[in-house]
Protein backbone atom coordinates (compact mmCIF):
# COMPACT_ATOMS: atom_id res chain seq x y z
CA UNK A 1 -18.82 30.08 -18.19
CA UNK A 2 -16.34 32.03 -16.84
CA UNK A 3 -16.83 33.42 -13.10
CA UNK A 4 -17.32 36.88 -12.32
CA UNK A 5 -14.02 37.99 -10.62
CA UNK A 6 -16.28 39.11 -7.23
CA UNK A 7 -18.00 35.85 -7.11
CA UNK A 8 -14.48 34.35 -7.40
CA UNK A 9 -12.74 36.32 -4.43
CA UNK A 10 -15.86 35.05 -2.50
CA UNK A 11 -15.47 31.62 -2.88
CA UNK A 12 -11.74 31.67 -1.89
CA UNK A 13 -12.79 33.43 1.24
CA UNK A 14 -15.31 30.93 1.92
CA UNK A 15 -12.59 28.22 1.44
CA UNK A 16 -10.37 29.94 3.77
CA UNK A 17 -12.79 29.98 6.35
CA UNK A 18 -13.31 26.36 6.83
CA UNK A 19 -9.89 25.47 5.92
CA UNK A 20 -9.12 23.56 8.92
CA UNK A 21 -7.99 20.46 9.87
CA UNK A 22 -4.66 18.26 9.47
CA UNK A 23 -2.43 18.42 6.38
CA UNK A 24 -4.31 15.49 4.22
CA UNK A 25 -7.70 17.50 4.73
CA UNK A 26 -5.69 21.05 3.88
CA UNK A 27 -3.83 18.99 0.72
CA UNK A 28 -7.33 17.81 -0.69
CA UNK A 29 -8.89 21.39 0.24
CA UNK A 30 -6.34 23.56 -1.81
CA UNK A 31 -5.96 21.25 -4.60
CA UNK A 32 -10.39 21.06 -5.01
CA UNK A 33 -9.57 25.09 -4.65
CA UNK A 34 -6.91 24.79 -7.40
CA UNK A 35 -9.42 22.43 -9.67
CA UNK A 36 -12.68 25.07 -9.33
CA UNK A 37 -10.03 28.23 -10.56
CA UNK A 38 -9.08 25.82 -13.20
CA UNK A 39 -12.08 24.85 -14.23
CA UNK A 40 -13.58 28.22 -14.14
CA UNK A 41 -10.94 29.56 -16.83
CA UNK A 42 -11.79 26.64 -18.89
CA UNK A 43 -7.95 25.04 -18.93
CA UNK A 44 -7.30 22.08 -19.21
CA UNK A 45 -5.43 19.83 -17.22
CA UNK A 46 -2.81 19.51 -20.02
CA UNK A 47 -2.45 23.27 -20.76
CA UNK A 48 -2.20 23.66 -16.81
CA UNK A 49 0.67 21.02 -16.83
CA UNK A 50 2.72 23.09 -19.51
CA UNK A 51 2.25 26.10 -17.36
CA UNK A 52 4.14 24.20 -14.56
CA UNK A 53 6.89 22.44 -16.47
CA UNK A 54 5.25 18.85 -15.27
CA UNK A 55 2.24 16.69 -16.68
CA UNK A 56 -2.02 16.54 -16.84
CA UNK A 57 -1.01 13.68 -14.22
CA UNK A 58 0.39 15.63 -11.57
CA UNK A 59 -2.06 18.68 -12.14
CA UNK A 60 -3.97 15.44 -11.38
CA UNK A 61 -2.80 14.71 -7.88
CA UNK A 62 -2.54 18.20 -6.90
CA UNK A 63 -5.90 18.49 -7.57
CA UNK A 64 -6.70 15.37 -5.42
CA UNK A 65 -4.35 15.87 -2.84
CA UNK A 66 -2.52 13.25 -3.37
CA UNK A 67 1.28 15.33 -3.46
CA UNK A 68 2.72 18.17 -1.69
CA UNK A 69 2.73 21.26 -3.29
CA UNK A 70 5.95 23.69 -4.18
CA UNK A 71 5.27 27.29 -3.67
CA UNK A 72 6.40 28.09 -7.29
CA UNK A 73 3.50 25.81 -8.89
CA UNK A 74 1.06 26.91 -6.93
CA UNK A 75 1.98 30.43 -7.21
CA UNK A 76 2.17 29.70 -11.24
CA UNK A 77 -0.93 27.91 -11.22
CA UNK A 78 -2.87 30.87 -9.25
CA UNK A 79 -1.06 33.60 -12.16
CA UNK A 80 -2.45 31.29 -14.89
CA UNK A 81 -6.03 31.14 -13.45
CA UNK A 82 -6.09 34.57 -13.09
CA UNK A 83 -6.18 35.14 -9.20
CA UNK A 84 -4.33 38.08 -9.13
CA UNK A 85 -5.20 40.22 -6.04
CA UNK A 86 -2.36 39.99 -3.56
CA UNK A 87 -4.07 39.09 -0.45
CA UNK A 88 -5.74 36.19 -1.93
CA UNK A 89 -3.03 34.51 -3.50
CA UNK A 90 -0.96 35.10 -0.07
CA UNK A 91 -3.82 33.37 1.57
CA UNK A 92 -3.50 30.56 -0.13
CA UNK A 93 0.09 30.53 -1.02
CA UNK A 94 0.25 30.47 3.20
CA UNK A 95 -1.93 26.92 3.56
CA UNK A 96 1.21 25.50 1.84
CA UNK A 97 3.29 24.80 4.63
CA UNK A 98 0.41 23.42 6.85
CA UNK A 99 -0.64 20.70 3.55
CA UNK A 100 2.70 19.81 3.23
CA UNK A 101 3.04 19.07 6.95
CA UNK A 102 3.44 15.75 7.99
CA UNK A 103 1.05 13.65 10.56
CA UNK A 104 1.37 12.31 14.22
CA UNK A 105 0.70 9.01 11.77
CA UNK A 106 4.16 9.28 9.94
CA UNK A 107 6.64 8.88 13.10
CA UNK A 108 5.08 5.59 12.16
CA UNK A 109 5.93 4.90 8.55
CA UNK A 110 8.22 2.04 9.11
CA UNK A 111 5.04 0.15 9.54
CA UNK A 112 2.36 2.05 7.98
CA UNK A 113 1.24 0.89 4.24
CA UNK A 114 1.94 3.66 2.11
CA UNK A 115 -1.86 3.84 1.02
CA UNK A 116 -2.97 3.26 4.92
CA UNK A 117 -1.81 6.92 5.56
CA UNK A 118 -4.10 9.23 3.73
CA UNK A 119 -6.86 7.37 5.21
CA UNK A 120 -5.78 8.08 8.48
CA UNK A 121 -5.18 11.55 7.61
CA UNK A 122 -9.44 11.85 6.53
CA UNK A 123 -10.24 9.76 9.65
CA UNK A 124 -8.36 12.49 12.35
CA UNK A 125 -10.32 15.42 10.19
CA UNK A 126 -13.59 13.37 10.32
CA UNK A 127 -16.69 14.86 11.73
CA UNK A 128 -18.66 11.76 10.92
CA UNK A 129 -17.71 8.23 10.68
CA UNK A 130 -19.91 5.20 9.21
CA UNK A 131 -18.36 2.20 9.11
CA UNK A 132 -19.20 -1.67 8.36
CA UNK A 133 -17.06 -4.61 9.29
CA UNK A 134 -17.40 -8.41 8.67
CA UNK A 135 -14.06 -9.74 9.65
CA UNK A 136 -13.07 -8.06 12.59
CA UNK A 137 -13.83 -5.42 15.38
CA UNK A 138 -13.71 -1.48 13.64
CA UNK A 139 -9.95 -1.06 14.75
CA UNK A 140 -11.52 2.65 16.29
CA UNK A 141 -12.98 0.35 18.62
CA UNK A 142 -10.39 -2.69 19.33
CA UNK A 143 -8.97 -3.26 22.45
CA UNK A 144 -5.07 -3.60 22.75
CA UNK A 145 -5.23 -7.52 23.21
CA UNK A 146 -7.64 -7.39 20.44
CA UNK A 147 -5.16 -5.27 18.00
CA UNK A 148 -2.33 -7.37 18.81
CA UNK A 149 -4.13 -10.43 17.98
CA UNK A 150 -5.47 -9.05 14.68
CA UNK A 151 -1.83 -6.95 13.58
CA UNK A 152 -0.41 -11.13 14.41
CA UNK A 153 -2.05 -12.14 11.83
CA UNK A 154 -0.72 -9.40 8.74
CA UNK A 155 1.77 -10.79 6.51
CA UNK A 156 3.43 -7.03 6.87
CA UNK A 157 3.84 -7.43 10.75
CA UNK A 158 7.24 -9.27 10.62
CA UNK A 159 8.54 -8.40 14.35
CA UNK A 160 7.28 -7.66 17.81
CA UNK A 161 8.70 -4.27 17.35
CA UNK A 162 6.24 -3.91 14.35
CA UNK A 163 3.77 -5.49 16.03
CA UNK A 164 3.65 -3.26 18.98
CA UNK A 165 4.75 -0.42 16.64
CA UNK A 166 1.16 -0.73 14.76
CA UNK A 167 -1.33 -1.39 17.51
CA UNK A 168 0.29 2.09 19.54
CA UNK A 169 -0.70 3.50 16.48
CA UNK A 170 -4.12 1.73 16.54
CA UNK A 171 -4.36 3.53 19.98
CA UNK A 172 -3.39 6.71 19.16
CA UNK A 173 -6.04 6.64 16.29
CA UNK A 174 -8.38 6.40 19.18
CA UNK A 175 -8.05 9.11 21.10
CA UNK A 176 -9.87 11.26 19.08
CA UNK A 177 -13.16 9.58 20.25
CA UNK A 178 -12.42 10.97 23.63
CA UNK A 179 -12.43 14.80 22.82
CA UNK A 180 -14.21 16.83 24.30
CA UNK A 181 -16.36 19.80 22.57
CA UNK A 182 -13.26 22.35 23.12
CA UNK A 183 -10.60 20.66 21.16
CA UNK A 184 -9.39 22.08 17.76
CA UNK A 185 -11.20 19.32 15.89
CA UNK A 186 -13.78 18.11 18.69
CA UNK A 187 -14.43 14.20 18.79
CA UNK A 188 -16.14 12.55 15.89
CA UNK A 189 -19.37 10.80 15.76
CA UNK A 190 -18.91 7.00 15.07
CA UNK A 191 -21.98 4.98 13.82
CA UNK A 192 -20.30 1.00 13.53
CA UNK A 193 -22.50 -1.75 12.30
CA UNK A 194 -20.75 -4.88 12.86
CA UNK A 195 -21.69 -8.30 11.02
CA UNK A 196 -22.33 -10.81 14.27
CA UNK A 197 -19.56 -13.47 12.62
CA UNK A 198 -16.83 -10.97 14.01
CA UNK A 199 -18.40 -12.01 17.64
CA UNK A 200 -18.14 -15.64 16.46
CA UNK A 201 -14.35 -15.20 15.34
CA UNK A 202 -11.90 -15.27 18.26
CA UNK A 203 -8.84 -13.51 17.80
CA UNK A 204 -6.51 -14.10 20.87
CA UNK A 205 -8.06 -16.44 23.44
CA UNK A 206 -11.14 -16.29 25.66
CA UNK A 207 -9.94 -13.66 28.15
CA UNK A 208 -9.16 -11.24 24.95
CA UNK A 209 -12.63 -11.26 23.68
CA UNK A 210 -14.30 -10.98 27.18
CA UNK A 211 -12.22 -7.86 27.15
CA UNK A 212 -13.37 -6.96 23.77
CA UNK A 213 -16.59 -7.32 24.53
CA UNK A 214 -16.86 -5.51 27.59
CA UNK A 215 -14.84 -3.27 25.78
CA UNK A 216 -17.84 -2.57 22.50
CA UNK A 217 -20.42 -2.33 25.39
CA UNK A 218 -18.56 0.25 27.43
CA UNK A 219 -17.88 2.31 23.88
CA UNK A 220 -21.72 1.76 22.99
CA UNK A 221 -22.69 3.89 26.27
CA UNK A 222 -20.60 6.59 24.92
CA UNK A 223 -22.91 9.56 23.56
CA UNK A 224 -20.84 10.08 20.27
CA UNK A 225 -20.75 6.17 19.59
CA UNK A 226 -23.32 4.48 18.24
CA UNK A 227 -23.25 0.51 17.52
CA UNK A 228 -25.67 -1.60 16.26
CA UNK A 229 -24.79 -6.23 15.06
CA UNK A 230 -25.98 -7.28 12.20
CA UNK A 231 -27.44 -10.20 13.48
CA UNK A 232 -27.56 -13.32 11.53
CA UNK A 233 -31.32 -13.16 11.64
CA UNK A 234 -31.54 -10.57 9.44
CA UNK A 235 -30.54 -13.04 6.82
CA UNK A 236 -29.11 -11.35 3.73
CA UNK A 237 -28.62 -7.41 3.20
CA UNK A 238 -27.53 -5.02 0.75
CA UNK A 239 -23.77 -4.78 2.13
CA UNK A 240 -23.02 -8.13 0.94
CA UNK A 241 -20.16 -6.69 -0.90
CA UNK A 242 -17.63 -6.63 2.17
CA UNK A 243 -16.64 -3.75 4.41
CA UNK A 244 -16.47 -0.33 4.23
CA UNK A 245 -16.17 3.51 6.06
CA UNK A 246 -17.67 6.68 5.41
CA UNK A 247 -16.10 9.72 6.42
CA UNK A 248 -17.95 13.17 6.17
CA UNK A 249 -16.15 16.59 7.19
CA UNK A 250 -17.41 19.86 8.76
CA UNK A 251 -15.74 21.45 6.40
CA UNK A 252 -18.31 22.28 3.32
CA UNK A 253 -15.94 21.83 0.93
CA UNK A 254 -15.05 18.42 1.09
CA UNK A 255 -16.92 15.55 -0.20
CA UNK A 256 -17.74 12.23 1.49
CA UNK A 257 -15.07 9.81 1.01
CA UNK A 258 -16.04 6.07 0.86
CA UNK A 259 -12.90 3.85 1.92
CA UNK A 260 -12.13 0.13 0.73
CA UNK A 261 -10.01 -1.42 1.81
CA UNK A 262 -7.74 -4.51 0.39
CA UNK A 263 -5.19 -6.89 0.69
CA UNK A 264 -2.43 -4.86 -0.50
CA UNK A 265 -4.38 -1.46 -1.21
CA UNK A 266 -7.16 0.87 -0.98
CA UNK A 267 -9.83 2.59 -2.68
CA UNK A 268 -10.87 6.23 -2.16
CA UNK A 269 -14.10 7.38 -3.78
CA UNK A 270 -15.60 10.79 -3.75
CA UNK A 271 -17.80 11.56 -6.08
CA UNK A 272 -21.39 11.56 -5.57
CA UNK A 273 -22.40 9.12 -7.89
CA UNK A 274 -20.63 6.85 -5.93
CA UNK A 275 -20.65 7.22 -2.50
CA UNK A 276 -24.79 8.14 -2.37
CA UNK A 277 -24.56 4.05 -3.30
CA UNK A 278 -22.44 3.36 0.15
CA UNK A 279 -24.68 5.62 2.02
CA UNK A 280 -28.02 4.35 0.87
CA UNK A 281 -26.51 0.70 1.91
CA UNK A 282 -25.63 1.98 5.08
CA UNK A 283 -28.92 3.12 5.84
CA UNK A 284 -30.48 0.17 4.52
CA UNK A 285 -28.35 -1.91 7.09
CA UNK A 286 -29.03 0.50 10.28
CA UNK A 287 -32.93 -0.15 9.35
CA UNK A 288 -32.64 -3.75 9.21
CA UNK A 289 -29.77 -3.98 12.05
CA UNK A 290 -31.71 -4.89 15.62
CA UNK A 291 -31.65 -1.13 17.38
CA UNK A 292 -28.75 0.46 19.39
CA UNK A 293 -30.53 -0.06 22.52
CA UNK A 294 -30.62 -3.91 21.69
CA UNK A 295 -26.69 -3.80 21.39
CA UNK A 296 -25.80 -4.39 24.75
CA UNK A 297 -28.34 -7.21 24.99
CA UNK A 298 -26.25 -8.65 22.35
CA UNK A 299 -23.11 -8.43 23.36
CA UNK A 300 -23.88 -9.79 26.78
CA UNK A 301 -25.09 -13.46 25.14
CA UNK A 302 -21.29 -13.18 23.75
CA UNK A 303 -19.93 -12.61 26.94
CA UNK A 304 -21.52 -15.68 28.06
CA UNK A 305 -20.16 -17.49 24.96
CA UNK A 306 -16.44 -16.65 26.60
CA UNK A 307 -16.83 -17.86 29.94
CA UNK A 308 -16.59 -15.77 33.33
């Protein structure tokens, strides 16, 4: 069904008003806009295409965010779905220039995986961030010794200049923890479970992990950080699977995005169907996870583990 023309000025208004955030969140926002006009007029991604001179495919990514956007096919795009009052179209002809803006993350693209960049992109717009590791620390929470040790490791990291390249970038990626309640996009709340074999694994030598440690515990006293081990006790649990991060935005129009993350890749899911399965499983583990407040008890019986 076609929507009423009022209800559809509305909605755009609502989008504008929460349209904040970096150029990946502002991408995904105007091309979810672009996909609800579509839809709405009942065209399909094909007949959209035409209208553009390109394919269903890139109607595709515009829709997901995934590309920049030229002024012309947006402006087409908005003519064929019918927007046709002047300040709305200029209102979201003007968001171009901020989505097609590039990151603090891509003064780093000599050493950034191609499909490492969008997720950093949803991580600095994140309100909320879930996140369960077996392998190694959450890199939001790795010290600089600890980053080094890991980025050592990647087949990708062929230099020190990459090296240190990738864990100033891990850094960086951490500041937003610290923000106060008066920055643009105010710091995020982190909720980490972490699988006790990443205590177990040393990466660098003893004096690394102390710091690591000490590091987690410090970060666990924070009030925006929560962190809880999955101990080995709890014997088996539903995240068997591997690891995995949830992000969730203050900005209503955005979905939760579930990120996987691979050898050589990355998934991105967003619809409900499946990330209500990641967040159930995250749930489950925080239930079965010993509490926060047992944390630091935790990680002090590691401390020991790494000497004085």
């Amino acid at each position: 069904m076609v929507a009423d023309p009022v209800e559809n000025h509305q909605a755009t208004q609502d989008f504008l008003a929460n349209s904040s955030g970096g150029p990946t969140v502002l991408r995904i926002l105007l091309g979810t806009q672009l996909r609800r006009l579509r839809q709405e007029k009942e065209i399909s991604r094909h007949d959209a295409g035409y209208a553009i001179r390109a394919s269903h495919a890139k109607i595709s990514r515009m829709e997901l965010g995934q590309v920049s956007f030229k002024r012309r096919d947006v402006d087409d795009l908005l003519k064929l779905y019918g927007v046709d009052e002047r300040e709305q179209r200029e209102a979201l002809l003007g968001l171009i220039s901020s989505a097609n803006a590039q990151g603090w993350w891509h003064k780093y693209g000599d050493v950034l995986p191609h499909w490492f960049g969008v997720y950093v992109g949803l991580e600095e717009a994140a309100s909320v961030i879930r996140t369960f590791e077996v392998q190694f620390v959450p890199g939001l929470l790795q010290t600089e010794g600890y980053a080094r040790s890991v980025i050592r490791l990647s087949r990708t990291a062929t230099s020190d200049d990459d090296v240190n390249s990738r864990v100033r970038m891990r850094m960086h990626r951490q500041r937003r923890l610290s923000d106060g309640p008066d920055a643009e996009i105010p710091a995020p709340r982190l909720w980490a479970v972490i699988d006790e074999a990443v205590l177990h694994r040393p990466y660098g030598d003893s004096k690394v992990m102390r710091e690591q440690i000490e590091h987690l515990i410090e970060m666990a006293r924070r009030p925006n950080i929560t962190i809880q081990i999955a101990t080995f006790d709890m014997g088996g649990h539903p995240a068997a699977g591997g690891p995995f991060s949830i992000m969730r935005f203050p900005t209503p129009q955005l979905p939760d995005v579930v990120y996987l993350e691979q050898l050589n890749s990355a998934l991105y899911f967003d619809k409900y169907d499946d990330t209500s399965g990641y967040a159930q499983t995250m749930d489950h583990l925080a239930t079965q996870a010993p509490l926060p407040s047992q944390t630091e008890g935790i990680l002090k019986g590691f401390l020991e583990r790494y000497g004085d």
